[in-house]
Protein backbone atom coordinates (compact mmCIF):
# COMPACT_ATOMS: atom_id res chain seq x y z
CA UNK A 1 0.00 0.00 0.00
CA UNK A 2 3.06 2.60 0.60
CA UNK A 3 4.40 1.58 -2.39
CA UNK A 4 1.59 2.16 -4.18
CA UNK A 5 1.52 5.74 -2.38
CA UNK A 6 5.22 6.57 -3.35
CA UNK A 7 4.35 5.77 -7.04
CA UNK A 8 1.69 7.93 -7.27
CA UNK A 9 3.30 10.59 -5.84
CA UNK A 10 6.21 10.01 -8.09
CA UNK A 11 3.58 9.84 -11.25
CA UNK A 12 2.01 13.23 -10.08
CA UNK A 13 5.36 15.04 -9.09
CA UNK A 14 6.22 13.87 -12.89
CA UNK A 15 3.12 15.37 -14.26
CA UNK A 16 3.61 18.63 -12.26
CA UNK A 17 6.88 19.31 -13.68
CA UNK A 18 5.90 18.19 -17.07
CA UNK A 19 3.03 20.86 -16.75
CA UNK A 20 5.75 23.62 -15.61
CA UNK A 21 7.75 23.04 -18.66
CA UNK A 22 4.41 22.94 -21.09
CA UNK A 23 3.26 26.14 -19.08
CA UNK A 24 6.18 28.17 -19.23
CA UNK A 25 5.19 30.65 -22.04
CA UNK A 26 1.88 31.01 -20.23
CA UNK A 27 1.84 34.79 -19.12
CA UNK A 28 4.09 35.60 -21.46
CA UNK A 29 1.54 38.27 -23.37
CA UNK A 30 0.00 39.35 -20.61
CA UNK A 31 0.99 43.14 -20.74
CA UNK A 32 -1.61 43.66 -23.19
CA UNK A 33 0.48 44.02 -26.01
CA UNK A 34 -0.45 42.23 -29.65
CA UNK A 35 0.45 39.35 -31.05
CA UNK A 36 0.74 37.85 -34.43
CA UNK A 37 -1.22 35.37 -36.26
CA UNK A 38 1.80 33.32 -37.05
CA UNK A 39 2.89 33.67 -33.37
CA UNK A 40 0.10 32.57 -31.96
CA UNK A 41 -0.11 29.64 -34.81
CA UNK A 42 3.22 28.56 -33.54
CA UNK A 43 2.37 28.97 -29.81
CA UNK A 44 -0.73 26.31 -30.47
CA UNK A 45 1.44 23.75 -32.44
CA UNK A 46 3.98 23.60 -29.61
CA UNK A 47 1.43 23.09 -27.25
CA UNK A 48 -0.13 20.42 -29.56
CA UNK A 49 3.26 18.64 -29.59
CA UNK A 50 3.71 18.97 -26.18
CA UNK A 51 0.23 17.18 -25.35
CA UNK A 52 0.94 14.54 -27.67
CA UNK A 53 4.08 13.59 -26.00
CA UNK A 54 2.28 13.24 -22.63
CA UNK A 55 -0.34 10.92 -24.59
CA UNK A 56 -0.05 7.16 -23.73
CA UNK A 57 -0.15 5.44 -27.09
CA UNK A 58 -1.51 1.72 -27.39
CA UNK A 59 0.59 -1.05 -28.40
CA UNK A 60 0.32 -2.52 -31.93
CA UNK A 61 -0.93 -5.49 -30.73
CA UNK A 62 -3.53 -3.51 -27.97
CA UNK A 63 -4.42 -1.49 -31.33
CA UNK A 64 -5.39 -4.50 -33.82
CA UNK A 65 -6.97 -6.26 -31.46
CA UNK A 66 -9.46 -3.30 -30.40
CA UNK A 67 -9.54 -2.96 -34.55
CA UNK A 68 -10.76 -6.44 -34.72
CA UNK A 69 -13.26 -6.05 -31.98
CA UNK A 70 -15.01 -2.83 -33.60
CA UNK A 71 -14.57 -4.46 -36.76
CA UNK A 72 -16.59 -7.42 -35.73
CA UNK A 73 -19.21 -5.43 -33.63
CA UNK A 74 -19.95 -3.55 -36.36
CA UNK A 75 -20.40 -6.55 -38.95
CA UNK A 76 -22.31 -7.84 -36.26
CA UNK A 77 -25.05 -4.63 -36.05
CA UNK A 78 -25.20 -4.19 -39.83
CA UNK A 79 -26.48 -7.75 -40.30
CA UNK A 80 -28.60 -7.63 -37.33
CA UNK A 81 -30.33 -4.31 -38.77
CA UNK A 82 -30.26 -5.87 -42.02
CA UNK A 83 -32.25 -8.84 -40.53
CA UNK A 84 -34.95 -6.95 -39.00
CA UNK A 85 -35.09 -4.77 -41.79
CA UNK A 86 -35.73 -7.77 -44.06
CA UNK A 87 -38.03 -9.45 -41.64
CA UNK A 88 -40.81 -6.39 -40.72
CA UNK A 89 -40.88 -5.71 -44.48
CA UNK A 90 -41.79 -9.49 -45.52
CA UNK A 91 -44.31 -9.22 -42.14
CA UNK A 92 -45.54 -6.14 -43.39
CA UNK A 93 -46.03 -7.30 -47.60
CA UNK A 94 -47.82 -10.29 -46.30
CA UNK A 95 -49.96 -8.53 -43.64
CA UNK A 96 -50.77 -6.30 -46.65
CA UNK A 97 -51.77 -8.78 -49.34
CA UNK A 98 -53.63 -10.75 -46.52
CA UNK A 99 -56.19 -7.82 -45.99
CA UNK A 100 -56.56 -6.82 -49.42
């Protein structure tokens, strides 16, 4: 259980300084004075790049295998649908041609 304590601590110390180094333009402008287009176009990219280095990426094999499983769901709707599609509209042709 301490262990478990002094890892998370560790993991959010990380996190904190990670967020000090992302942050440290923050304030930067804050005298008012204008900016340009193209700086604040950079200013989002490197904070883009910075969030995507902080993003835990899935394995390859973590990523095919949630592939396969959408993959399959999906199959697995689309013929369902499909079924009851099929199904009310032969129910509702024969209810049809058995009242008229």
């Amino acid at each position: 259980m301490n262990e478990m304590n002094r890892e998370m601590r560790r993991m959010s110390e990380r996190e904190e300084r990670l967020a000090k180094k992302a942050d440290r333009n923050v304030g930067k402008y804050q005298s008012g004075e204008k900016v340009s287009r193209l700086k604040r176009v950079s200013n989002y990219m490197g904070e883009v790049k910075t969030e995507l280095k902080r993003v835990n990426w899935p394995s390859y094999s973590t990523l095919s295998s949630f592939t396969i499983v959408t993959v399959v769901t999906i199959a697995f709707f689309t013929f369902f649908i499909f079924g009851m599609d099929f199904s009310f509209k032969i129910t509702l042709i024969n209810l049809l041609s058995f009242g008229g």
